[in-house]
PDB file of N, CA and C in Angstrom:
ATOM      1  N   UNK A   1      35.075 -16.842 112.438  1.00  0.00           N
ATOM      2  CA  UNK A   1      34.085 -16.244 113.295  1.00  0.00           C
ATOM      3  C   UNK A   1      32.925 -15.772 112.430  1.00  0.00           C
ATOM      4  N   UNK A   2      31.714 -15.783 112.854  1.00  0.00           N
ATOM      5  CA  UNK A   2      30.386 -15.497 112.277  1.00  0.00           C
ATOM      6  C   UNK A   2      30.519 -13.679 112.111  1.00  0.00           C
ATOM      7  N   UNK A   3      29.993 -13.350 111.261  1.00  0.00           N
ATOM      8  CA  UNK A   3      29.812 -12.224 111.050  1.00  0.00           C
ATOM      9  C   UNK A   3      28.405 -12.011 111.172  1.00  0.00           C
ATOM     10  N   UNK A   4      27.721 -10.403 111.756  1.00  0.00           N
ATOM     11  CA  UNK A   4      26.165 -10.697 111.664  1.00  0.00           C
ATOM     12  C   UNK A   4      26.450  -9.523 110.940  1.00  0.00           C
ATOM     13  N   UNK A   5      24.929  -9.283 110.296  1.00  0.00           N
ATOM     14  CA  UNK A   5      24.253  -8.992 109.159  1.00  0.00           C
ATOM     15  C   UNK A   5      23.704  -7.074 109.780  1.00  0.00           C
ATOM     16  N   UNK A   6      23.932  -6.361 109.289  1.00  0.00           N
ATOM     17  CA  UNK A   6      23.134  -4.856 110.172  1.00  0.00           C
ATOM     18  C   UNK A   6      21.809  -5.539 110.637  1.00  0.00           C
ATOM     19  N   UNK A   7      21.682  -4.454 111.512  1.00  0.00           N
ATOM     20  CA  UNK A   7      20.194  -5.193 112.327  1.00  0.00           C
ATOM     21  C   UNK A   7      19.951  -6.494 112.767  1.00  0.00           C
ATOM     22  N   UNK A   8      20.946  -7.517 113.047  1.00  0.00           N
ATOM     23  CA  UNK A   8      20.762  -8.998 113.202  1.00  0.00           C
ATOM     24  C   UNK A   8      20.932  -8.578 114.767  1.00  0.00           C
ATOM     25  N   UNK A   9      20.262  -9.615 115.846  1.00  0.00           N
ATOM     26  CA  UNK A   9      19.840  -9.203 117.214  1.00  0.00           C
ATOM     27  C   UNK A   9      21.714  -9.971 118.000  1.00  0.00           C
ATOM     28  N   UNK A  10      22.199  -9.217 118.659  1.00  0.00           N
ATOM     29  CA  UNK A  10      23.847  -9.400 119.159  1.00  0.00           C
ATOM     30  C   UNK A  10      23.495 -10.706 120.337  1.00  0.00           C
ATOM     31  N   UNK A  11      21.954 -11.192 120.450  1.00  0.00           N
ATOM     32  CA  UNK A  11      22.053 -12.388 121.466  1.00  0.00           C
ATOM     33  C   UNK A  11      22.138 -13.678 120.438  1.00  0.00           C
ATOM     34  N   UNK A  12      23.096 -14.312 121.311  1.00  0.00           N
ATOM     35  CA  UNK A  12      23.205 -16.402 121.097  1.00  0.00           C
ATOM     36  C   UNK A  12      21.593 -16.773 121.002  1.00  0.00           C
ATOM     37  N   UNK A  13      21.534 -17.785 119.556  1.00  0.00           N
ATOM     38  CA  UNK A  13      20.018 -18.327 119.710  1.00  0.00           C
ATOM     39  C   UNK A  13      20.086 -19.267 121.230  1.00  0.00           C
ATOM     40  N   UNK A  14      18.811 -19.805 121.568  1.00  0.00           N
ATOM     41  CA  UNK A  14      18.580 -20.628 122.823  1.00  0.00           C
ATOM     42  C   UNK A  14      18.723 -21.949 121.832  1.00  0.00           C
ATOM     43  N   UNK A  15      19.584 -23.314 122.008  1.00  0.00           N
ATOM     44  CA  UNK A  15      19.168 -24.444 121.300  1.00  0.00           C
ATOM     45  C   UNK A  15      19.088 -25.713 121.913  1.00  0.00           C
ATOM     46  N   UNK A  16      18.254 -25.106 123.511  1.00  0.00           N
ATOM     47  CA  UNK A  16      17.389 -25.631 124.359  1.00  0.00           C
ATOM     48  C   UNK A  16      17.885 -25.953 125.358  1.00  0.00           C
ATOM     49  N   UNK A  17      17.699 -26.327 126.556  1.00  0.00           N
ATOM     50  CA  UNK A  17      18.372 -26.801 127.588  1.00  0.00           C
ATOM     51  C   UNK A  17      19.045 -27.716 128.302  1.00  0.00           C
ATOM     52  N   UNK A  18      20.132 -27.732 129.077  1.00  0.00           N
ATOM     53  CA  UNK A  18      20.956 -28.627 128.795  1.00  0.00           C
ATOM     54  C   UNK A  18      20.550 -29.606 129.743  1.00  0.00           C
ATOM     55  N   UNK A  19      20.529 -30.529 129.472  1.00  0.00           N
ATOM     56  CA  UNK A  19      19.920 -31.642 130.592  1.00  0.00           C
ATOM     57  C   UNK A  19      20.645 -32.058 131.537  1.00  0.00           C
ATOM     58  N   UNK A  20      20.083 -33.023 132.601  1.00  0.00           N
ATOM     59  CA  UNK A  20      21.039 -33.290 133.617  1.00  0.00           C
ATOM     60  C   UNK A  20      21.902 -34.023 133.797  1.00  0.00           C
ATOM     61  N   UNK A  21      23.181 -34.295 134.368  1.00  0.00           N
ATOM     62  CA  UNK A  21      24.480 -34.991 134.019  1.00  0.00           C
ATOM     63  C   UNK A  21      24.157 -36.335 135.246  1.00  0.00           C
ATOM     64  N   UNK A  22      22.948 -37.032 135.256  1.00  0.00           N
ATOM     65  CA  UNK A  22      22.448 -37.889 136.254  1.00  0.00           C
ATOM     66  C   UNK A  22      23.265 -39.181 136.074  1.00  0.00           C
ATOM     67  N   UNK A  23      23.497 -39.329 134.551  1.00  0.00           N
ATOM     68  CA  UNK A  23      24.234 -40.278 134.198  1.00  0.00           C
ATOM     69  C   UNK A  23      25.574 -40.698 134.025  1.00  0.00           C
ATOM     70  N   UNK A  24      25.983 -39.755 134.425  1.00  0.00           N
ATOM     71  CA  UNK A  24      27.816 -39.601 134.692  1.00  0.00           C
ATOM     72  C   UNK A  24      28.007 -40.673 135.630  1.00  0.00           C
ATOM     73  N   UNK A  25      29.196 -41.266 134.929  1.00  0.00           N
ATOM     74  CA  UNK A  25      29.806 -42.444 136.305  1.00  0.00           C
ATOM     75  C   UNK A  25      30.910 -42.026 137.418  1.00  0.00           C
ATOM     76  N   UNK A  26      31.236 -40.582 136.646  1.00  0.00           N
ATOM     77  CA  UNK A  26      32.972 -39.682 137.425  1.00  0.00           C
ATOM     78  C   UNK A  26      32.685 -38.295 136.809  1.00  0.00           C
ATOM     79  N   UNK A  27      33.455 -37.877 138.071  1.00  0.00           N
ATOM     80  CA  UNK A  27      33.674 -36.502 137.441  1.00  0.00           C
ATOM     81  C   UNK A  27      35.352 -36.110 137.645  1.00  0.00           C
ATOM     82  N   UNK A  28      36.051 -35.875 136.871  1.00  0.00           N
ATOM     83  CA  UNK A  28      37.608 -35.963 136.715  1.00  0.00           C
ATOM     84  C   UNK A  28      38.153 -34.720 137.161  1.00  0.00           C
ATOM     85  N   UNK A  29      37.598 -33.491 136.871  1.00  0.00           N
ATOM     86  CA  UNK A  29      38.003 -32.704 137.435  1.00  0.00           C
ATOM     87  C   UNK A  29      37.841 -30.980 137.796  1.00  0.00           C
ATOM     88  N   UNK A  30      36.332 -32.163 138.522  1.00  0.00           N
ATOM     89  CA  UNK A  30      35.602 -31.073 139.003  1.00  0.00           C
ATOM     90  C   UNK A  30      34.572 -31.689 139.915  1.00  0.00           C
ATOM     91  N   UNK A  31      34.289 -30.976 141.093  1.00  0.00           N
ATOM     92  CA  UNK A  31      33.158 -31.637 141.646  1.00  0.00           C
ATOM     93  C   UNK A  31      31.899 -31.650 140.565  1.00  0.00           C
ATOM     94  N   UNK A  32      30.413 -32.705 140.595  1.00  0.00           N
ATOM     95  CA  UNK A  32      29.601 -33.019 139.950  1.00  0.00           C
ATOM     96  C   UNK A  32      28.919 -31.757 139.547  1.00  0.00           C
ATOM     97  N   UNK A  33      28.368 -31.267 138.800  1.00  0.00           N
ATOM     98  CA  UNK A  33      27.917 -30.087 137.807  1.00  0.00           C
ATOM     99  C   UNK A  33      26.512 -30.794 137.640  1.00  0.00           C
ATOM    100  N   UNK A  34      25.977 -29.108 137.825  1.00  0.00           N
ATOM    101  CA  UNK A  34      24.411 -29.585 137.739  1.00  0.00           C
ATOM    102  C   UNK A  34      23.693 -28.239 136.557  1.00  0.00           C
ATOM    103  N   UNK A  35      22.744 -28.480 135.863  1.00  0.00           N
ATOM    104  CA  UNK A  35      22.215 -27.435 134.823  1.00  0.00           C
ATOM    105  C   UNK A  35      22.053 -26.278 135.646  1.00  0.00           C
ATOM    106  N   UNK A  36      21.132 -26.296 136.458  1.00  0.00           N
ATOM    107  CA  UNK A  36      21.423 -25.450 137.656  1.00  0.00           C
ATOM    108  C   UNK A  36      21.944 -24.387 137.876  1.00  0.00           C
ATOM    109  N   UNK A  37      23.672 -25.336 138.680  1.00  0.00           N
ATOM    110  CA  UNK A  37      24.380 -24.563 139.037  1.00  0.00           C
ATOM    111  C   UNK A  37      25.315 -24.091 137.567  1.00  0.00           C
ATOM    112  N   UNK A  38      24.697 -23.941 136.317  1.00  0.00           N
ATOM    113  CA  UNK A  38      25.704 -23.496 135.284  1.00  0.00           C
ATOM    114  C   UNK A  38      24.904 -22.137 134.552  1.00  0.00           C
ATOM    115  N   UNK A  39      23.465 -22.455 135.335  1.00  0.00           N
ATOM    116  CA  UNK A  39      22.718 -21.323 134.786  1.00  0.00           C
ATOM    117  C   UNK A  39      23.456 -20.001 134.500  1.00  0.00           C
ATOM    118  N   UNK A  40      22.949 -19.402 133.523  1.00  0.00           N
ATOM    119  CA  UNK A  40      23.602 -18.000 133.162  1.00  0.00           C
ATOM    120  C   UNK A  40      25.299 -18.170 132.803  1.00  0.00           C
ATOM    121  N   UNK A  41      25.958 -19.228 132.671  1.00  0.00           N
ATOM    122  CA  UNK A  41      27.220 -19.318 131.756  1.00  0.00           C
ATOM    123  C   UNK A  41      26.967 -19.709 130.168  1.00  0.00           C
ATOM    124  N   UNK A  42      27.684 -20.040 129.739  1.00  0.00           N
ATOM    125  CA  UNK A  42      28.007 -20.633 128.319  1.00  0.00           C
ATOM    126  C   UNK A  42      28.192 -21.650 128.838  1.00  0.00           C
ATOM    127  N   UNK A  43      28.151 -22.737 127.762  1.00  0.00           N
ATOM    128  CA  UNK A  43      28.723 -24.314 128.385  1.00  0.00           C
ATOM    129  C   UNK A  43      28.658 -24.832 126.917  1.00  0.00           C
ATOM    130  N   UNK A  44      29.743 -25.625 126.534  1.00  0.00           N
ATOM    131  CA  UNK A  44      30.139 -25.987 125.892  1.00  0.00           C
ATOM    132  C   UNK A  44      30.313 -27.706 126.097  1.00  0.00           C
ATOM    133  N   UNK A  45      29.725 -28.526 125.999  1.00  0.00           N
ATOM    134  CA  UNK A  45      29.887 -29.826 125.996  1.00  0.00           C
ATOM    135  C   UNK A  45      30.236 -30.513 124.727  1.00  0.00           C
ATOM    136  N   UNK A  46      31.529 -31.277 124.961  1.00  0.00           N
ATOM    137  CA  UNK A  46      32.154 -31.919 123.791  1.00  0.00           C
ATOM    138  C   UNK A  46      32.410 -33.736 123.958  1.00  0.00           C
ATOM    139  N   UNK A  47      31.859 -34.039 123.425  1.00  0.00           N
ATOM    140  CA  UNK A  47      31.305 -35.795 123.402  1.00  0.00           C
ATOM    141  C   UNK A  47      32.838 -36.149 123.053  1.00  0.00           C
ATOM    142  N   UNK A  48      33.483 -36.867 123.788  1.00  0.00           N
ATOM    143  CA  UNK A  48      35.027 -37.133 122.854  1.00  0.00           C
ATOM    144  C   UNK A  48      34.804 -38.720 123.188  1.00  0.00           C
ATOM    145  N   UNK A  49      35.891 -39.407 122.811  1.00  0.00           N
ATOM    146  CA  UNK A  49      36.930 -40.502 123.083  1.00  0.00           C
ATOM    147  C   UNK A  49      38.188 -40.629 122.843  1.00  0.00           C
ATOM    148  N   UNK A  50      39.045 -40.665 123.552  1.00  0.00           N
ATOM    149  CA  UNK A  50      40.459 -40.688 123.333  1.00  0.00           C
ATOM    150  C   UNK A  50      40.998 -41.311 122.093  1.00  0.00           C
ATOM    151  N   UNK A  51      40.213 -41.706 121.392  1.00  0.00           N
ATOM    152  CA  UNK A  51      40.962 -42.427 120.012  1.00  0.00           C
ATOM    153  C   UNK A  51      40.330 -42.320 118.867  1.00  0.00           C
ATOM    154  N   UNK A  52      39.501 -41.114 119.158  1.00  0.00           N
ATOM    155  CA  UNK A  52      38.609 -40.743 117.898  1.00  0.00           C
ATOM    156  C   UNK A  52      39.551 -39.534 117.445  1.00  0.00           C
ATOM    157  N   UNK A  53      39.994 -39.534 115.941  1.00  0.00           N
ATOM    158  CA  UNK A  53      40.975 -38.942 115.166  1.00  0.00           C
ATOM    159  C   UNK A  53      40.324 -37.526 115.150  1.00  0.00           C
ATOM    160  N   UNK A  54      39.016 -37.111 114.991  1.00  0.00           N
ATOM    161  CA  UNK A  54      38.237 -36.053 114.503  1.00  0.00           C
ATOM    162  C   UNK A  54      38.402 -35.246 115.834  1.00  0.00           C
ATOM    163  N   UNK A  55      38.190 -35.743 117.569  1.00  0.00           N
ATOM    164  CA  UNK A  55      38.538 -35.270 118.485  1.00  0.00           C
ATOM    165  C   UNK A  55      39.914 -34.690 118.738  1.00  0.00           C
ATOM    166  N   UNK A  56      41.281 -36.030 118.489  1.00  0.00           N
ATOM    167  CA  UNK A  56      42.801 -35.058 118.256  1.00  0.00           C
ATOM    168  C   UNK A  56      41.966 -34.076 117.618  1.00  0.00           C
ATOM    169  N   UNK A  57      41.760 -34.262 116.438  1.00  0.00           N
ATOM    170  CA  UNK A  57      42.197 -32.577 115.756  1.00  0.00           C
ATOM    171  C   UNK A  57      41.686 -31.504 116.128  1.00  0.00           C
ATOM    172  N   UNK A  58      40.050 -31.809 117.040  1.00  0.00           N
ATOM    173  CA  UNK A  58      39.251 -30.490 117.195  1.00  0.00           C
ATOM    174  C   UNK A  58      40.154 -29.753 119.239  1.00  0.00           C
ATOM    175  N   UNK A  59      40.585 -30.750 119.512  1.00  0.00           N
ATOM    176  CA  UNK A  59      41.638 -30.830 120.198  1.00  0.00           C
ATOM    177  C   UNK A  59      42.195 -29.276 120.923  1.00  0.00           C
ATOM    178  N   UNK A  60      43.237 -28.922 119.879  1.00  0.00           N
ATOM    179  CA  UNK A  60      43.757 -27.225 120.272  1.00  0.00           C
ATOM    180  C   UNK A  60      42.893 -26.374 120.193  1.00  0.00           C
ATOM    181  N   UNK A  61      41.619 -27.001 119.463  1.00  0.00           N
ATOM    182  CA  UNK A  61      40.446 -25.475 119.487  1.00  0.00           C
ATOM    183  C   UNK A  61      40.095 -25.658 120.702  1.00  0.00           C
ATOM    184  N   UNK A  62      39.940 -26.580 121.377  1.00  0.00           N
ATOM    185  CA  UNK A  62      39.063 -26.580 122.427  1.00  0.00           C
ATOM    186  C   UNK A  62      39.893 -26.245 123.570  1.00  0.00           C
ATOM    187  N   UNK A  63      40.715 -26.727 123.778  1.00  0.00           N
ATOM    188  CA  UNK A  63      41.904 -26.160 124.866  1.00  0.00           C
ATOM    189  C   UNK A  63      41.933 -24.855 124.650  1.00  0.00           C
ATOM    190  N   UNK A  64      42.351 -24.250 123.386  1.00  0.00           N
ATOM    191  CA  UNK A  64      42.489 -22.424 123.099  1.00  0.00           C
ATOM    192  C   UNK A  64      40.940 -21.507 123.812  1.00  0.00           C
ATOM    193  N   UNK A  65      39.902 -22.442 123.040  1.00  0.00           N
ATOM    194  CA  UNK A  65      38.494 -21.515 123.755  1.00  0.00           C
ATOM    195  C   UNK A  65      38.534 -21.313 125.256  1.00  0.00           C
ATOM    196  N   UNK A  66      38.415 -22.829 126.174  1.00  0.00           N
ATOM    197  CA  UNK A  66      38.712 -22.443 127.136  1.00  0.00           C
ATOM    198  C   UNK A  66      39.727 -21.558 127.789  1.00  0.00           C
ATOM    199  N   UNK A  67      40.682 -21.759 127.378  1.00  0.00           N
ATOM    200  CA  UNK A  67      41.781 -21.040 128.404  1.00  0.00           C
ATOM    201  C   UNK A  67      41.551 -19.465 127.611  1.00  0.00           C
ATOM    202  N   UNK A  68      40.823 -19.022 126.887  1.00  0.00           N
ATOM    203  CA  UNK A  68      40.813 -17.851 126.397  1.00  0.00           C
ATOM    204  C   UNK A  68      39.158 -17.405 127.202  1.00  0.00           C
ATOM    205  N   UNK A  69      38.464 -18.308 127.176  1.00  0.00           N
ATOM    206  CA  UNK A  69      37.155 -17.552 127.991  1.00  0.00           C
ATOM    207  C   UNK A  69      36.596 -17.537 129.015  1.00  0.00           C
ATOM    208  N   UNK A  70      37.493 -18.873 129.732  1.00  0.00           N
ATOM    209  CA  UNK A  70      37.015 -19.297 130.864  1.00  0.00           C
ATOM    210  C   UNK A  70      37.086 -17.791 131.530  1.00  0.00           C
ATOM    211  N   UNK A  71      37.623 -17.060 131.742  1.00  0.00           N
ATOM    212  CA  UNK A  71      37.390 -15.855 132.709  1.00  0.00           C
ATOM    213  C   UNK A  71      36.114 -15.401 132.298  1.00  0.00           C
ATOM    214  N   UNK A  72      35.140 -15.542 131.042  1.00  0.00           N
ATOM    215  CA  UNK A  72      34.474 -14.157 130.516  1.00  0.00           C
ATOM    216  C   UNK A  72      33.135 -15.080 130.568  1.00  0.00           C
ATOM    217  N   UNK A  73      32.747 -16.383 131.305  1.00  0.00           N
ATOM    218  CA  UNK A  73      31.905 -17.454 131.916  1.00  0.00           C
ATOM    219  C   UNK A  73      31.792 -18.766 130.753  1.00  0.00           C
ATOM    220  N   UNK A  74      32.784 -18.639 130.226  1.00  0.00           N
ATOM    221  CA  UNK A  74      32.441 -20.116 129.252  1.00  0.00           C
ATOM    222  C   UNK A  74      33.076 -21.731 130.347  1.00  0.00           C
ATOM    223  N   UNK A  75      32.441 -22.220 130.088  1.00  0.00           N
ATOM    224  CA  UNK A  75      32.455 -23.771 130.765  1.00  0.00           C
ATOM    225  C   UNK A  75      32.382 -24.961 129.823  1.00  0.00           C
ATOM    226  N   UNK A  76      33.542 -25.722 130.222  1.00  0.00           N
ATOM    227  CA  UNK A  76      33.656 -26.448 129.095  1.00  0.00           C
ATOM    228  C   UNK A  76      33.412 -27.798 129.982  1.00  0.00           C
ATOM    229  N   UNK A  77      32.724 -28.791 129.143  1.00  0.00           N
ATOM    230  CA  UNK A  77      32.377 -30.055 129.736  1.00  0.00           C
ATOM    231  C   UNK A  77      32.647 -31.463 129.129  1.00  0.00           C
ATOM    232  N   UNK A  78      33.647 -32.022 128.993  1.00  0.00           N
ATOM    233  CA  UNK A  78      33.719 -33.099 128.309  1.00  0.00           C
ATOM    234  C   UNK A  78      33.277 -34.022 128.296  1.00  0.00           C
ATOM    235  N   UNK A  79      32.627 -34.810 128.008  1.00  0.00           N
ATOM    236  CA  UNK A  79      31.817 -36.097 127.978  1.00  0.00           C
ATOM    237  C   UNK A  79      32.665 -37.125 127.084  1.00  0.00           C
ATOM    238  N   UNK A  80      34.073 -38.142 128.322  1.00  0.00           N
ATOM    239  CA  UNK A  80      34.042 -39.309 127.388  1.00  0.00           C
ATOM    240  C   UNK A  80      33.268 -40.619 127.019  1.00  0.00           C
ATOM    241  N   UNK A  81      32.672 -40.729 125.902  1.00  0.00           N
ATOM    242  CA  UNK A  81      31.899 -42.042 125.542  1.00  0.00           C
ATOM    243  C   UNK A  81      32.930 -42.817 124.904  1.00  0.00           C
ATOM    244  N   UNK A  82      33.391 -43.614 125.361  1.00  0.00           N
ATOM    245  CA  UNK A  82      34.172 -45.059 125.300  1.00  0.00           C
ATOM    246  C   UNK A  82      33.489 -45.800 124.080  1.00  0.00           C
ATOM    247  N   UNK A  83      34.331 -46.472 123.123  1.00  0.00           N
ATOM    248  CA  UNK A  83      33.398 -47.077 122.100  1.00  0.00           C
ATOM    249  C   UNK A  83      33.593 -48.424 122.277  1.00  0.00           C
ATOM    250  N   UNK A  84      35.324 -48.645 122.801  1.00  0.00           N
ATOM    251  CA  UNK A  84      35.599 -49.947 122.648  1.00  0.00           C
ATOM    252  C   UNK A  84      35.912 -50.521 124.099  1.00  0.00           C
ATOM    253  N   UNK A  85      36.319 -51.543 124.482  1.00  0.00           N
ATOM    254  CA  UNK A  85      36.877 -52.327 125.782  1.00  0.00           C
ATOM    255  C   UNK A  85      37.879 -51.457 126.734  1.00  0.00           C
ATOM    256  N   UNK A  86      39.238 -51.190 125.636  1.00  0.00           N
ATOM    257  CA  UNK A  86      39.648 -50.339 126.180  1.00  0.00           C
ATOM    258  C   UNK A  86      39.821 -49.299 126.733  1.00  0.00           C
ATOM    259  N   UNK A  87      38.724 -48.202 126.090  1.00  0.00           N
ATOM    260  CA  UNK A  87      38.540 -47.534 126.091  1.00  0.00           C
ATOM    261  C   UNK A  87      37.839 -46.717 127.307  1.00  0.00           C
ATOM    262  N   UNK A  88      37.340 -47.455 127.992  1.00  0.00           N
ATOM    263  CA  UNK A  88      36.759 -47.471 129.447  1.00  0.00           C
ATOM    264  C   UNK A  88      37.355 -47.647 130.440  1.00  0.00           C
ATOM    265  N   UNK A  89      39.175 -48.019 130.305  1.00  0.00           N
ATOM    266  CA  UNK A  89      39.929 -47.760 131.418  1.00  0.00           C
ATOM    267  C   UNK A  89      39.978 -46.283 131.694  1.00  0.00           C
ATOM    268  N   UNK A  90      39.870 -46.371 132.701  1.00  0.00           N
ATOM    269  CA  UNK A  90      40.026 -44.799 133.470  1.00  0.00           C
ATOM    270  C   UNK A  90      41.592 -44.276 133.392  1.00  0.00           C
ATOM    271  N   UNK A  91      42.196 -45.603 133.784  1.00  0.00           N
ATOM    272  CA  UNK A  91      44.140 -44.912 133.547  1.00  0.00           C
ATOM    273  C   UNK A  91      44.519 -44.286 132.467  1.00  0.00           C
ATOM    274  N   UNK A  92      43.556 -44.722 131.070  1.00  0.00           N
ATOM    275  CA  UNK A  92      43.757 -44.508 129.667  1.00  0.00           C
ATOM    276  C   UNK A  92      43.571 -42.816 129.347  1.00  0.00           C
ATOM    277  N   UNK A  93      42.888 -42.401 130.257  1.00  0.00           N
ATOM    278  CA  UNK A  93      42.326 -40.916 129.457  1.00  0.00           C
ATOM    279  C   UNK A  93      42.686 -40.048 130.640  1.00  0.00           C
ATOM    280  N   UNK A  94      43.273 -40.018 132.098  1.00  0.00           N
ATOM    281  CA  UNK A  94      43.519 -39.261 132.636  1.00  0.00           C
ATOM    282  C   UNK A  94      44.578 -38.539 132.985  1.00  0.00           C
TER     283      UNK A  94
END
């Protein structure tokens, strides 16, 4: 965890806004999400693919954040980008 500095300001920098999810082909499990309607939460969007090794591992962090903040407004959003053939079956990742 970050430590701040005396006098460092206790707000999250802004590192700009999150754009719109126009390009989604599904939404798995959740009705469609709009910037919008997420205004004033946290949101956390994580680019995965089911067979990217670096994703397993970041994996239990991301399951732990959510289920630890979702009450306190964090929103977590996964974005799978498919790299290969397979990878774009829908049976594969749900």
């Amino acid at each position: 965890m970050a430590h701040r500095l005396p006098g460092e300001p206790n707000n999250l920098p802004v590192e700009g806004r999150l754009p719109s999810f126009d390009g989604a082909t599904g939404w798995l499990n959740s009705k469609p999400l709009t910037p919008e309607g997420l205004r004033g939460r946290v949101v956390l969007v994580d680019f995965w693919t089911y067979t990217c090794v670096n994703w397993l591992r970041t994996l239990p962090y991301v399951r732990a954040w959510a289920a630890k903040y979702r009450d306190k407004g964090l929103t977590l959003i996964g974005v799978h980008t498919p790299e290969f053939g397979f990878e774009r079956n829908i049976d594969n990742i749900v």
